[in-house]
C-alpha atoms as a PDB file:
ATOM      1  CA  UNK A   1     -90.553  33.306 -21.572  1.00  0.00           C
ATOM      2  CA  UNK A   2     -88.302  31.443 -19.400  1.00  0.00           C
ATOM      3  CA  UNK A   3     -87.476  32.410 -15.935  1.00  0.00           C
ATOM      4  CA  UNK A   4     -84.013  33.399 -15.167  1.00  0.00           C
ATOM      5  CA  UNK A   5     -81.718  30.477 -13.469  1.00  0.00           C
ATOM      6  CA  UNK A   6     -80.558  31.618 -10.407  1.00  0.00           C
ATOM      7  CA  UNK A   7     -78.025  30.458  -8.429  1.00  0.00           C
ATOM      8  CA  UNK A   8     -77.521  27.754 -10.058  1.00  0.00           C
ATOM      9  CA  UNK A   9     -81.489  26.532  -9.842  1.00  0.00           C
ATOM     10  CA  UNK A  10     -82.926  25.666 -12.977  1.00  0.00           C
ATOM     11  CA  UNK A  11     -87.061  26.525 -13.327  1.00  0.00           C
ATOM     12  CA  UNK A  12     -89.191  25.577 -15.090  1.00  0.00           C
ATOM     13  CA  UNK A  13     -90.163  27.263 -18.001  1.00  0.00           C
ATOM     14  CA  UNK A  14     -93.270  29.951 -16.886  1.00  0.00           C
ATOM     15  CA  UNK A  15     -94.998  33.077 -18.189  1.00  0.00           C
ATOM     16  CA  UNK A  16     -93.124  35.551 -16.528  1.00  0.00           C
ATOM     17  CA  UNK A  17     -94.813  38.925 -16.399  1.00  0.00           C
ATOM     18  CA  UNK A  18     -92.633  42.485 -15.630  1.00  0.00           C
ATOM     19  CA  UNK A  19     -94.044  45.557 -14.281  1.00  0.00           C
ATOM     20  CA  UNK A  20     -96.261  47.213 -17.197  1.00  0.00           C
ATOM     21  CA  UNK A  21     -95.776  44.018 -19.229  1.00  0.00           C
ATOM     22  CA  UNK A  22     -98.253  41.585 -18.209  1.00  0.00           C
ATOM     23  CA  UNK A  23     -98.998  38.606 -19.784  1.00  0.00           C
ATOM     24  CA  UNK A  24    -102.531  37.038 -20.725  1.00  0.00           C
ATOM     25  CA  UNK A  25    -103.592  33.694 -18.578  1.00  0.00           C
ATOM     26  CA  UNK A  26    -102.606  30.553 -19.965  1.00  0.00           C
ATOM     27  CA  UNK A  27    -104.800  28.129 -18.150  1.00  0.00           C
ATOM     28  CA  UNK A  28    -107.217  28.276 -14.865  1.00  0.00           C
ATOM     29  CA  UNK A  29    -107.274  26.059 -11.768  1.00  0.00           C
ATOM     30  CA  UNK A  30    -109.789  23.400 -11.827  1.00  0.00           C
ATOM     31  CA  UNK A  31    -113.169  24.832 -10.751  1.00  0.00           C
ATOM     32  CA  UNK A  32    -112.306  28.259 -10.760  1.00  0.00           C
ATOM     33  CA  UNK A  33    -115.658  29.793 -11.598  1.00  0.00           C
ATOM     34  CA  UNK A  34    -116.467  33.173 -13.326  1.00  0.00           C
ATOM     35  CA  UNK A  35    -119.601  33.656 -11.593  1.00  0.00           C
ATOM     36  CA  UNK A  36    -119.544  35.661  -8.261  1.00  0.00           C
ATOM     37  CA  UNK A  37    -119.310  34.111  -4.920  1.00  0.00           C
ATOM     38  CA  UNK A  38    -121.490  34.323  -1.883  1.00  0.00           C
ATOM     39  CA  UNK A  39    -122.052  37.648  -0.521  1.00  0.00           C
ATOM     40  CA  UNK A  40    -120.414  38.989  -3.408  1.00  0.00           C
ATOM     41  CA  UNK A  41    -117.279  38.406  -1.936  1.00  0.00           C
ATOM     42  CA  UNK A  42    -114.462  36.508  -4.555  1.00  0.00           C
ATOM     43  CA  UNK A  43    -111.841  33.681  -4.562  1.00  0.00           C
ATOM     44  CA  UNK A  44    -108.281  33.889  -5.157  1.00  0.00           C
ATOM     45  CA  UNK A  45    -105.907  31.370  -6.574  1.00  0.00           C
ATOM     46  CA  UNK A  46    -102.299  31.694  -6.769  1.00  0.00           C
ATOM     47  CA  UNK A  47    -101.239  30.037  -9.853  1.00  0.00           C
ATOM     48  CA  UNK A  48     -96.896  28.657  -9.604  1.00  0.00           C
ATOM     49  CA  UNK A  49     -95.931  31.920  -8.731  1.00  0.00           C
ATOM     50  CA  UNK A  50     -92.641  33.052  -8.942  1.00  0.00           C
ATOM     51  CA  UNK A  51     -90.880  36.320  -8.451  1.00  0.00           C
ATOM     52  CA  UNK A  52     -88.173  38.252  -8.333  1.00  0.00           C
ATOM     53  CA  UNK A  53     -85.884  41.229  -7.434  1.00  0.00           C
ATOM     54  CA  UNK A  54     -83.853  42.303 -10.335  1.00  0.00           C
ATOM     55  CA  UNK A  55     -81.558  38.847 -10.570  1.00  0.00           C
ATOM     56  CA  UNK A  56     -82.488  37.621  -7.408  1.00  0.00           C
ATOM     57  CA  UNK A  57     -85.854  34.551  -6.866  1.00  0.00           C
ATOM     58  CA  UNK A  58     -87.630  35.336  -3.850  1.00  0.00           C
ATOM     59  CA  UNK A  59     -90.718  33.053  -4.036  1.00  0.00           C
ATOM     60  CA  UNK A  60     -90.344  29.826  -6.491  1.00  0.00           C
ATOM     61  CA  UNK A  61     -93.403  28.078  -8.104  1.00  0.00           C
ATOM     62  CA  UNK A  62     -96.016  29.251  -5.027  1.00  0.00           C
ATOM     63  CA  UNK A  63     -99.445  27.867  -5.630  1.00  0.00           C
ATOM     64  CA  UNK A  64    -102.605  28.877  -3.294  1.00  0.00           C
ATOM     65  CA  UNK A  65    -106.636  28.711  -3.191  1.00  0.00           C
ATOM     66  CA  UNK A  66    -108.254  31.915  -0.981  1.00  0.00           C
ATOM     67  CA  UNK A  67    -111.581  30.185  -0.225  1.00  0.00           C
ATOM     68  CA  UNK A  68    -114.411  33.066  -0.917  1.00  0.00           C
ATOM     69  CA  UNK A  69    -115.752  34.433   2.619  1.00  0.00           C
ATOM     70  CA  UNK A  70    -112.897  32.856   4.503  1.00  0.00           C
ATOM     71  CA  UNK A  71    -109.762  34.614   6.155  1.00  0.00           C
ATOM     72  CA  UNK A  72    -106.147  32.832   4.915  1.00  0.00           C
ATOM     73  CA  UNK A  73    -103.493  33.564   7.092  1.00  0.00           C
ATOM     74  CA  UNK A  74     -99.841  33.560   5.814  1.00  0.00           C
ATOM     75  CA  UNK A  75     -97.421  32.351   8.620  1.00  0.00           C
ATOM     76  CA  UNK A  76     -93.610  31.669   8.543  1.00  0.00           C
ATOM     77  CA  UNK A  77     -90.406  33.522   9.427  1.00  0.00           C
ATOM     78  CA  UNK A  78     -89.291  37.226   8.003  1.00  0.00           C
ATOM     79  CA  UNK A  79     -88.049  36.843   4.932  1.00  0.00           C
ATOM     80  CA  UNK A  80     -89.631  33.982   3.715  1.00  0.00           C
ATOM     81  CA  UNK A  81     -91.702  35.793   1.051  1.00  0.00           C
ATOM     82  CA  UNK A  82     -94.967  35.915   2.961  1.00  0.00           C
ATOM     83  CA  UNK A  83     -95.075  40.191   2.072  1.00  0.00           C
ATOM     84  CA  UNK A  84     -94.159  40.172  -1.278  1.00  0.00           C
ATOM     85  CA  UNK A  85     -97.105  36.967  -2.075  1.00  0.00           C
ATOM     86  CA  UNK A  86     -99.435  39.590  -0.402  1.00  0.00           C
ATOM     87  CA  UNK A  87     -98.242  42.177  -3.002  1.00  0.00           C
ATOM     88  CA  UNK A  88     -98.232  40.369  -6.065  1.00  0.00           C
ATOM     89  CA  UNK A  89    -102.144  39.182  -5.080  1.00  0.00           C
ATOM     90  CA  UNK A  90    -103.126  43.061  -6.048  1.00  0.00           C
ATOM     91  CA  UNK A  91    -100.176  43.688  -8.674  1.00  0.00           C
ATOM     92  CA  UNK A  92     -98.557  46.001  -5.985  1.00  0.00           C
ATOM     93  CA  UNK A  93     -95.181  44.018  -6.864  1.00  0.00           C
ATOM     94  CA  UNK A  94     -95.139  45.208 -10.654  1.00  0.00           C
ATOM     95  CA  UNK A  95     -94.577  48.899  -9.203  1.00  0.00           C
ATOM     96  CA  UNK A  96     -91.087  47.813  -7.576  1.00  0.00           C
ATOM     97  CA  UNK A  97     -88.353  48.673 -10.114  1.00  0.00           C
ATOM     98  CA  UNK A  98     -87.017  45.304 -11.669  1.00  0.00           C
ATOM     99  CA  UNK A  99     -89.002  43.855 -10.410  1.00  0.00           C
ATOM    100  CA  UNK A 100     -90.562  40.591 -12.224  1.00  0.00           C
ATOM    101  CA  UNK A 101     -92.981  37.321 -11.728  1.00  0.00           C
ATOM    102  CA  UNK A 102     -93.953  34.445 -13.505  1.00  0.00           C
ATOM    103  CA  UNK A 103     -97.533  32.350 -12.955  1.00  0.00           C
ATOM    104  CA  UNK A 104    -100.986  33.409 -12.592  1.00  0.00           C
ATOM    105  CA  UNK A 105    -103.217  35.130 -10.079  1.00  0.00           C
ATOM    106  CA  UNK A 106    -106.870  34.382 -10.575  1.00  0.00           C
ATOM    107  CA  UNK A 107    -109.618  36.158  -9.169  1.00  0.00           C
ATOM    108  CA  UNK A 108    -112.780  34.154  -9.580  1.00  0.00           C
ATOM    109  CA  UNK A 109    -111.228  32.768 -12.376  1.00  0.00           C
ATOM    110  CA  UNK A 110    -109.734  35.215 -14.302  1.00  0.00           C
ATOM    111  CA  UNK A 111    -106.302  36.433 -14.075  1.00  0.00           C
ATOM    112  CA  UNK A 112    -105.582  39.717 -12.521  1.00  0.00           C
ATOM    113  CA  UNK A 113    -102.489  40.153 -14.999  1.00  0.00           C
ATOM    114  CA  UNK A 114    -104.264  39.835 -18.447  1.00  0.00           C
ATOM    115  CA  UNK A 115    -103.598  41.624 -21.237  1.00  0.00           C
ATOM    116  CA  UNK A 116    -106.361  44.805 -20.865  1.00  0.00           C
ATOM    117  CA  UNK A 117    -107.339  44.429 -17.332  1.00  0.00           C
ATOM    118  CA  UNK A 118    -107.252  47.855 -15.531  1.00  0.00           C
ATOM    119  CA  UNK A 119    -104.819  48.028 -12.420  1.00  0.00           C
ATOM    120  CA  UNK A 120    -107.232  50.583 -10.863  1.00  0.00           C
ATOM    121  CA  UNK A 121    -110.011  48.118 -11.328  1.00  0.00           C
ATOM    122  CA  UNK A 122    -107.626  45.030  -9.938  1.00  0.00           C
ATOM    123  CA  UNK A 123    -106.922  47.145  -6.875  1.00  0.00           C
ATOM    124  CA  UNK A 124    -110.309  48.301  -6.238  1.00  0.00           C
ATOM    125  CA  UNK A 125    -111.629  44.786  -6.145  1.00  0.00           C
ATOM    126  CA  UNK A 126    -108.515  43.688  -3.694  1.00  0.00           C
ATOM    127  CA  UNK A 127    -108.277  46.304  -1.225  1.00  0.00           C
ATOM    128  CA  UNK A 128    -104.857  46.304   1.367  1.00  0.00           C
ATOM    129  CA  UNK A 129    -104.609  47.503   4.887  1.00  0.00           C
ATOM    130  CA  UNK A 130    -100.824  47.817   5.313  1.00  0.00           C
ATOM    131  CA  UNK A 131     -99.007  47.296   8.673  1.00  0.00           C
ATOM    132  CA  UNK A 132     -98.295  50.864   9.890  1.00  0.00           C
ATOM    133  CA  UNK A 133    -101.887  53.088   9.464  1.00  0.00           C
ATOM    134  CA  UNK A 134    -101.723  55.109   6.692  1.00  0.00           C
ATOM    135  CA  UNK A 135    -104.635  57.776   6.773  1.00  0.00           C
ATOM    136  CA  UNK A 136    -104.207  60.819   5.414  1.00  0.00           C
ATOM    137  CA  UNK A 137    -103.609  62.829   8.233  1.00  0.00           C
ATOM    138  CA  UNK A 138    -105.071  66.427   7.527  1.00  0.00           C
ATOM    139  CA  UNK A 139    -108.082  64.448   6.074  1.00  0.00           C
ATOM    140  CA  UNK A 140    -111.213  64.580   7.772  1.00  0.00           C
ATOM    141  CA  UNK A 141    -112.469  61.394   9.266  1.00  0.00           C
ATOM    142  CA  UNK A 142    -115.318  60.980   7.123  1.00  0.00           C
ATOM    143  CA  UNK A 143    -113.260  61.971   3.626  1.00  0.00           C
ATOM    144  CA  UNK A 144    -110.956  59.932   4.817  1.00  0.00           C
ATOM    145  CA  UNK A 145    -113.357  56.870   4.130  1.00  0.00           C
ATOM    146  CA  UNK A 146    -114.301  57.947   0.884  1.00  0.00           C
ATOM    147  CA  UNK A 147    -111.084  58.808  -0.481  1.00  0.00           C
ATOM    148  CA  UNK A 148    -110.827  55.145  -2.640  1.00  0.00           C
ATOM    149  CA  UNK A 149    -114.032  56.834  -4.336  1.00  0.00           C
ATOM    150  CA  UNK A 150    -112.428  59.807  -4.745  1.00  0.00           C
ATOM    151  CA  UNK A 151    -109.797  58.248  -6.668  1.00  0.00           C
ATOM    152  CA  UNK A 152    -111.509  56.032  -8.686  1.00  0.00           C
ATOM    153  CA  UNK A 153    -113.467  59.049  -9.614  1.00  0.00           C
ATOM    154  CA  UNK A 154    -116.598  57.049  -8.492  1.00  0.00           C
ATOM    155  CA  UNK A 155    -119.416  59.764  -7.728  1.00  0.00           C
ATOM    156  CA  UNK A 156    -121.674  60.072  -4.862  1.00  0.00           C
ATOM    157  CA  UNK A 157    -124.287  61.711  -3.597  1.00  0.00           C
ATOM    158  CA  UNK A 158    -124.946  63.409   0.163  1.00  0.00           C
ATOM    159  CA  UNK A 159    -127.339  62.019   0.565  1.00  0.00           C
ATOM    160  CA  UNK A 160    -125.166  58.065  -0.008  1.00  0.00           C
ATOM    161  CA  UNK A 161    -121.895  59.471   1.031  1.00  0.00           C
ATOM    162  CA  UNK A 162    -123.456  59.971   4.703  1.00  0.00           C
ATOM    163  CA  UNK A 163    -124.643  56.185   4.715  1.00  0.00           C
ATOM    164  CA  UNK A 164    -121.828  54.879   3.058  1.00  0.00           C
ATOM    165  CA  UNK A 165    -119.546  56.645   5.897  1.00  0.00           C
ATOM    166  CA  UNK A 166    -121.280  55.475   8.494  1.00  0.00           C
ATOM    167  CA  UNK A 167    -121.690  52.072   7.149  1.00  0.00           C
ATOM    168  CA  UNK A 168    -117.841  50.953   6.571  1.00  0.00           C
ATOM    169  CA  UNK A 169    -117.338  53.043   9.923  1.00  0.00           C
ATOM    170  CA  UNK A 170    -119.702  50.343  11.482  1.00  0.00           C
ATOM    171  CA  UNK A 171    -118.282  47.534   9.444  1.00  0.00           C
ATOM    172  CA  UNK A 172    -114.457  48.678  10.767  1.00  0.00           C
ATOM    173  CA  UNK A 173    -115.875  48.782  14.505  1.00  0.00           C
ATOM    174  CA  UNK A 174    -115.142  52.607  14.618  1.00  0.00           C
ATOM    175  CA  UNK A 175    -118.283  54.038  14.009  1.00  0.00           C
ATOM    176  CA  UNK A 176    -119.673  54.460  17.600  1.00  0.00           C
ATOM    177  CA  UNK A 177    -116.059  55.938  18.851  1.00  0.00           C
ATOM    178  CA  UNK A 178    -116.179  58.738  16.049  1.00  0.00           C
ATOM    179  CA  UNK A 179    -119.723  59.155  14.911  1.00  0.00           C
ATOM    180  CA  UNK A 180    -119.514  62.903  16.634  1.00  0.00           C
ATOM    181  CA  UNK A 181    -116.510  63.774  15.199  1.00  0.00           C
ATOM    182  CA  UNK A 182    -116.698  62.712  11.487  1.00  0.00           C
ATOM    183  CA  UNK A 183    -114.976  66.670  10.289  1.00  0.00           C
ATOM    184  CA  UNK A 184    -111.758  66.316  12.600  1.00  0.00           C
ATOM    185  CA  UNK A 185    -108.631  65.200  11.077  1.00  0.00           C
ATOM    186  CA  UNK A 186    -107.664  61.490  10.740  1.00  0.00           C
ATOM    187  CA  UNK A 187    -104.248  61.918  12.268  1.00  0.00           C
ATOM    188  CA  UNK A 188    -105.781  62.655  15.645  1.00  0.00           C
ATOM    189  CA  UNK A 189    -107.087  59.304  16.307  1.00  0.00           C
ATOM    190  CA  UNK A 190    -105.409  56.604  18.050  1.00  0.00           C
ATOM    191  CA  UNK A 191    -102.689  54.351  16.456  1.00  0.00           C
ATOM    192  CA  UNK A 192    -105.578  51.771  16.636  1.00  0.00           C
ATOM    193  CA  UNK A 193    -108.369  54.024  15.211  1.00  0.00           C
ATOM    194  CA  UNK A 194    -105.852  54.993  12.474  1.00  0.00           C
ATOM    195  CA  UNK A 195    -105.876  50.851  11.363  1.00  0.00           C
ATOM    196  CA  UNK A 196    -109.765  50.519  11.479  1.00  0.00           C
ATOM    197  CA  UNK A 197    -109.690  53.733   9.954  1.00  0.00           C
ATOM    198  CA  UNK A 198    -107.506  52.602   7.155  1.00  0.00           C
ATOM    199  CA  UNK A 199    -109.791  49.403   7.195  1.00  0.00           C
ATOM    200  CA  UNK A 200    -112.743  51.312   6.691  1.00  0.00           C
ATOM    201  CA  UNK A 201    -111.588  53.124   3.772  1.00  0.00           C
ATOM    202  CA  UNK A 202    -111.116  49.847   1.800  1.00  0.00           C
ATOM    203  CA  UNK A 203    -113.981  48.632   2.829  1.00  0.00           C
ATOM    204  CA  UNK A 204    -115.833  51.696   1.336  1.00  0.00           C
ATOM    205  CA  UNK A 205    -115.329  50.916  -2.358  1.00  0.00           C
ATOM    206  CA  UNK A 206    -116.640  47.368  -1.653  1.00  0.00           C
ATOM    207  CA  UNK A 207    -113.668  45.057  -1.830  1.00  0.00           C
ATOM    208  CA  UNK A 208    -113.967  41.178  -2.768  1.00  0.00           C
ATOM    209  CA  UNK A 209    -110.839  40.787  -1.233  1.00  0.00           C
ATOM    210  CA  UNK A 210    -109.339  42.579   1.717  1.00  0.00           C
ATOM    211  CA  UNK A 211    -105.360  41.709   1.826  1.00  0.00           C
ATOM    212  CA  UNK A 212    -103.502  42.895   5.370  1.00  0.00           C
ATOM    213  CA  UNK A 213    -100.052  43.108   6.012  1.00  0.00           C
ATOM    214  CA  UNK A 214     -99.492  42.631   9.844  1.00  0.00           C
ATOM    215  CA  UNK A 215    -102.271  45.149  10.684  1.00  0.00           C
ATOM    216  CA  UNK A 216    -102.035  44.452  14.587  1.00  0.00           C
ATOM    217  CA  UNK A 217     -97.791  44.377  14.400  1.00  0.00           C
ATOM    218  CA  UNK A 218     -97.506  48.148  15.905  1.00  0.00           C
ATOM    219  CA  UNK A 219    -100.682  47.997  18.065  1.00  0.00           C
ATOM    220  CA  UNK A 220    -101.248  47.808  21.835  1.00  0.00           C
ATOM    221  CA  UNK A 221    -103.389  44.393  23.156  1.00  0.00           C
ATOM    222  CA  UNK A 222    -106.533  46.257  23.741  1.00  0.00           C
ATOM    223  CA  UNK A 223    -106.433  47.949  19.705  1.00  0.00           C
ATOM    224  CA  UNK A 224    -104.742  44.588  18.403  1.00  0.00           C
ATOM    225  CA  UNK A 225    -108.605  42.520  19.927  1.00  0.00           C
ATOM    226  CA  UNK A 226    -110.546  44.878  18.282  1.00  0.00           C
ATOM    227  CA  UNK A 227    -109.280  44.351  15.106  1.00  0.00           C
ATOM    228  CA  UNK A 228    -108.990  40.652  15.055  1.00  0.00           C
ATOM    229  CA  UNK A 229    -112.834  41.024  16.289  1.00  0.00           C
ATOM    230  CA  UNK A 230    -113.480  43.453  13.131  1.00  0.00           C
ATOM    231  CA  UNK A 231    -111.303  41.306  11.045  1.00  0.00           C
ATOM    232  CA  UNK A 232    -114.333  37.848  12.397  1.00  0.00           C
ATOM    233  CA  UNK A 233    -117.352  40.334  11.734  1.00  0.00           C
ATOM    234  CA  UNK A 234    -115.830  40.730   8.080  1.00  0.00           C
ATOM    235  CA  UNK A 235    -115.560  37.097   7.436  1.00  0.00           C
ATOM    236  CA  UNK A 236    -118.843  36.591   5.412  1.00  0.00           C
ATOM    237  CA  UNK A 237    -118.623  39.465   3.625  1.00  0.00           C
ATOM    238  CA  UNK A 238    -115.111  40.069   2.164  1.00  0.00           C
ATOM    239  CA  UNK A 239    -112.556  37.581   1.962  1.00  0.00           C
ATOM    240  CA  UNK A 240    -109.503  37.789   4.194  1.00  0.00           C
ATOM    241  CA  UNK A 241    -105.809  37.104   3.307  1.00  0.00           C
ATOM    242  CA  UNK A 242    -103.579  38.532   6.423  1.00  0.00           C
ATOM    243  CA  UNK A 243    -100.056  38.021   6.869  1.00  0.00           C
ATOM    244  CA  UNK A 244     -98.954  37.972  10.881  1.00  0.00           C
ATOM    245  CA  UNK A 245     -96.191  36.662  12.827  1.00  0.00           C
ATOM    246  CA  UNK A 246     -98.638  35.898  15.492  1.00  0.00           C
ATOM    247  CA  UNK A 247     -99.711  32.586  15.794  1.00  0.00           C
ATOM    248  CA  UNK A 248    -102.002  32.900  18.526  1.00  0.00           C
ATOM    249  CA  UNK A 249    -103.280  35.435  16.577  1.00  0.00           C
ATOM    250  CA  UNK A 250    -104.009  33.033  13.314  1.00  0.00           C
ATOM    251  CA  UNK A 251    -105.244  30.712  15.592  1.00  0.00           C
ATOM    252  CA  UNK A 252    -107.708  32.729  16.308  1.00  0.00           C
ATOM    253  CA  UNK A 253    -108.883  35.126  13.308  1.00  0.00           C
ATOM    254  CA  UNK A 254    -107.723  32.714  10.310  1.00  0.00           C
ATOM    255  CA  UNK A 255    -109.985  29.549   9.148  1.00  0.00           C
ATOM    256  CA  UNK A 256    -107.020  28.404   6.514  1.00  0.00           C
ATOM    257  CA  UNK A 257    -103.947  28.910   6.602  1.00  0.00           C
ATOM    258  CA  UNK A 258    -100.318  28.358   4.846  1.00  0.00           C
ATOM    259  CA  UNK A 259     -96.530  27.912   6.052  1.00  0.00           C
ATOM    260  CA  UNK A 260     -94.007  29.931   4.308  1.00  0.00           C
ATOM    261  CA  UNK A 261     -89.971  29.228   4.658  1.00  0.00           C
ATOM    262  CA  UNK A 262     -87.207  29.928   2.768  1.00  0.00           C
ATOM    263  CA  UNK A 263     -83.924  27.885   3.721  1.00  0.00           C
ATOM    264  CA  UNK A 264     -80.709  28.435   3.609  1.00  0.00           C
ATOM    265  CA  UNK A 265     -81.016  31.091   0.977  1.00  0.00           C
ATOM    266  CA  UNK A 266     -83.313  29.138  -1.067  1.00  0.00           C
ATOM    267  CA  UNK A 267     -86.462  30.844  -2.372  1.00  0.00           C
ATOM    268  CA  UNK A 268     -89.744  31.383  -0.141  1.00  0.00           C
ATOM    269  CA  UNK A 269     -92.412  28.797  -1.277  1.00  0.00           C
ATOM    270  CA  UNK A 270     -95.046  27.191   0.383  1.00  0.00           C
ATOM    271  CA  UNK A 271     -94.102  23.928   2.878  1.00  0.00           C
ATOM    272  CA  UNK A 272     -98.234  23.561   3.585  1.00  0.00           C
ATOM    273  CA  UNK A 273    -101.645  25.028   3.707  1.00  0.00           C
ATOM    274  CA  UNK A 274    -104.833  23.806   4.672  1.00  0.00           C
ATOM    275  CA  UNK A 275    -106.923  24.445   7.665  1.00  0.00           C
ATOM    276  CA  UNK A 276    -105.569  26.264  10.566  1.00  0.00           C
ATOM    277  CA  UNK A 277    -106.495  23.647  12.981  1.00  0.00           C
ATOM    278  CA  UNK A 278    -104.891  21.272  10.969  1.00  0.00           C
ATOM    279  CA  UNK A 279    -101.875  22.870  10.380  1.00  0.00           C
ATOM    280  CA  UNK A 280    -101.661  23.633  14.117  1.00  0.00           C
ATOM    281  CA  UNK A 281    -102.906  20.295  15.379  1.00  0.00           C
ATOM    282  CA  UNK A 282    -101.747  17.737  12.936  1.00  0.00           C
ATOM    283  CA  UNK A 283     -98.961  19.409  10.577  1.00  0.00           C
ATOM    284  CA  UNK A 284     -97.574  16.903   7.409  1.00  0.00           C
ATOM    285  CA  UNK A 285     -94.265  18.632   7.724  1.00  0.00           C
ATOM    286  CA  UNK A 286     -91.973  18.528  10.883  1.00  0.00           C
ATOM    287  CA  UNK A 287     -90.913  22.159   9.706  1.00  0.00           C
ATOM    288  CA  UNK A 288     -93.902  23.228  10.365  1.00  0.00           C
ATOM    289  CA  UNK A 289     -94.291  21.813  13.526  1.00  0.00           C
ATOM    290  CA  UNK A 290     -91.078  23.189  14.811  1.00  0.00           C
ATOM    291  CA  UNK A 291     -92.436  26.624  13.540  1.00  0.00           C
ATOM    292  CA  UNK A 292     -95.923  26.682  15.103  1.00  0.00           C
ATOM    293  CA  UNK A 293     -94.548  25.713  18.226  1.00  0.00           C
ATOM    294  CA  UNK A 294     -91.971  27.901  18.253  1.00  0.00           C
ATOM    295  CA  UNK A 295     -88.836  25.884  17.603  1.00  0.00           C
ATOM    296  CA  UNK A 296     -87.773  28.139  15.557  1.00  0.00           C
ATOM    297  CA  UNK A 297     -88.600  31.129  13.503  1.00  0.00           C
END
């Protein structure tokens, strides 16, 4: 099916997939792989993605590789699509009423959208951390972690449930602030707790992908280094696509990254990606120059 022409912009003629209605892959990047990557962590490439808001084409023909064990960050000014890419990389976009999108997302390979593949098994494989912590607050500490079992009705025994809390505790960089107080509610930690708390539970169904929305963006300095240093730690394990406004902070935490912008009411898309150095350092597009170095934006 052809995408809609909106104001006036003609597009190319794309799959284009509405919520409940996806469509099977038509093609895969060149040397996207089936078999898993290091660690047992995955790849993700965005495919000419487009999407939408009822008539309206927020992100035109975006195309993306999410190297496996690496963290991506997505950079550019609000409203340049950067939130809504994160979405549609764990089908979190479909759920919006009218809302639509056209291309592919692959996960080592295979497209996340195909005809027969289980949301609930998409989303357990790409895990989110939103930007404002979002435990369950009359949860215990410890359930809180394995509530993503508990809802994919994944059983567990004492015995594992024990080691599996204290593990993604340890992998969040929580553990040793809460070990003695795994039974009290979720809600009484910290602001900062809350997000490693939050990190931790995705971390607990064992994620190939971790996506995070501005996870530092309501945080104080001292909570905002301690999850940029949990966010390095998890770098060879899961891979990493955060969206922040931060640049210092991408600088730091992100070994790729890309440059969203949407101008004068033109669709978000992609101006650049590659490394972060690179794009910080030695940018192919004065835009992005002007953006790093805070010209604009």
């Amino acid at each position: 099916m052809s995408g809609p022409d909106v104001s006036g912009t003609a597009l190319q003629a794309k799959p284009e997939k509405s919520a409940g209605r996806p469509t099977p892959a038509q093609s895969l990047t060149p040397g996207a792989a089936d078999a898993p990557d290091p660690a047992g962590t995955g790849h993700l490439d965005a495919v000419a993605v487009c999407a939408w808001f009822g008539p309206a084409l927020v992100l035109n023909d975006v195309s993306l590789s999410m190297q496996a064990a690496t963290v991506t960050a997505l950079i550019g000014p609000s409203g340049c699509g950067k939130s809504t890419f994160l979405r549609i990389l764990n089908r979190m976009h479909e759920s919006v009423p009218g809302a639509r999108l056209a291309g592919e997302v692959l996960l080592n390979g295979k497209d996340i959208y195909s005809s027969g593949r289980r949301l609930t098994d998409v989303r357990r494989q790409i895990g989110m951390v939103f930007q404002k912590p979002n435990p369950f607050p009359a949860m215990s500490i410890a359930d809180n972690v394995i509530a993503g079992l508990t809802l994919n009705k994944i059983k567990i025994n004492r015995s594992d449930r024990a080691e599996l809390v204290e593990s993604a505790l340890t992998k969040a960089g929580l553990w040793a602030e809460v070990k003695d107080r795994l039974s009290r509610p979720g809600g009484q930690l910290s602001g900062g707790q809350q997000q490693r708390l939050c990190i931790a539970r995705a971390l607990a169904v064992k994620p190939k992908i971790l996506l995070m929305d501005e996870p530092c963006s309501a945080l104080d300095p001292t909570s905002t280094r301690r999850i940029e240093e949990t966010i390095t730690e998890l770098r060879t394990e899961v891979t990493i696509v955060i969206v922040t406004h931060n640049m210092q902070q991408a600088a730091r935490v992100s070994e790729r990254a890309a440059f969203f912008l949407a101008e004068q009411g033109t669709p978000g898309t992609i101006v650049e990606s590659g490394p972060t150095e690179d794009l910080f350092e030695h940018p192919t597009d004065s835009r992005t120059a002007d953006y790093v170095h805070g010209r604009f934006g």
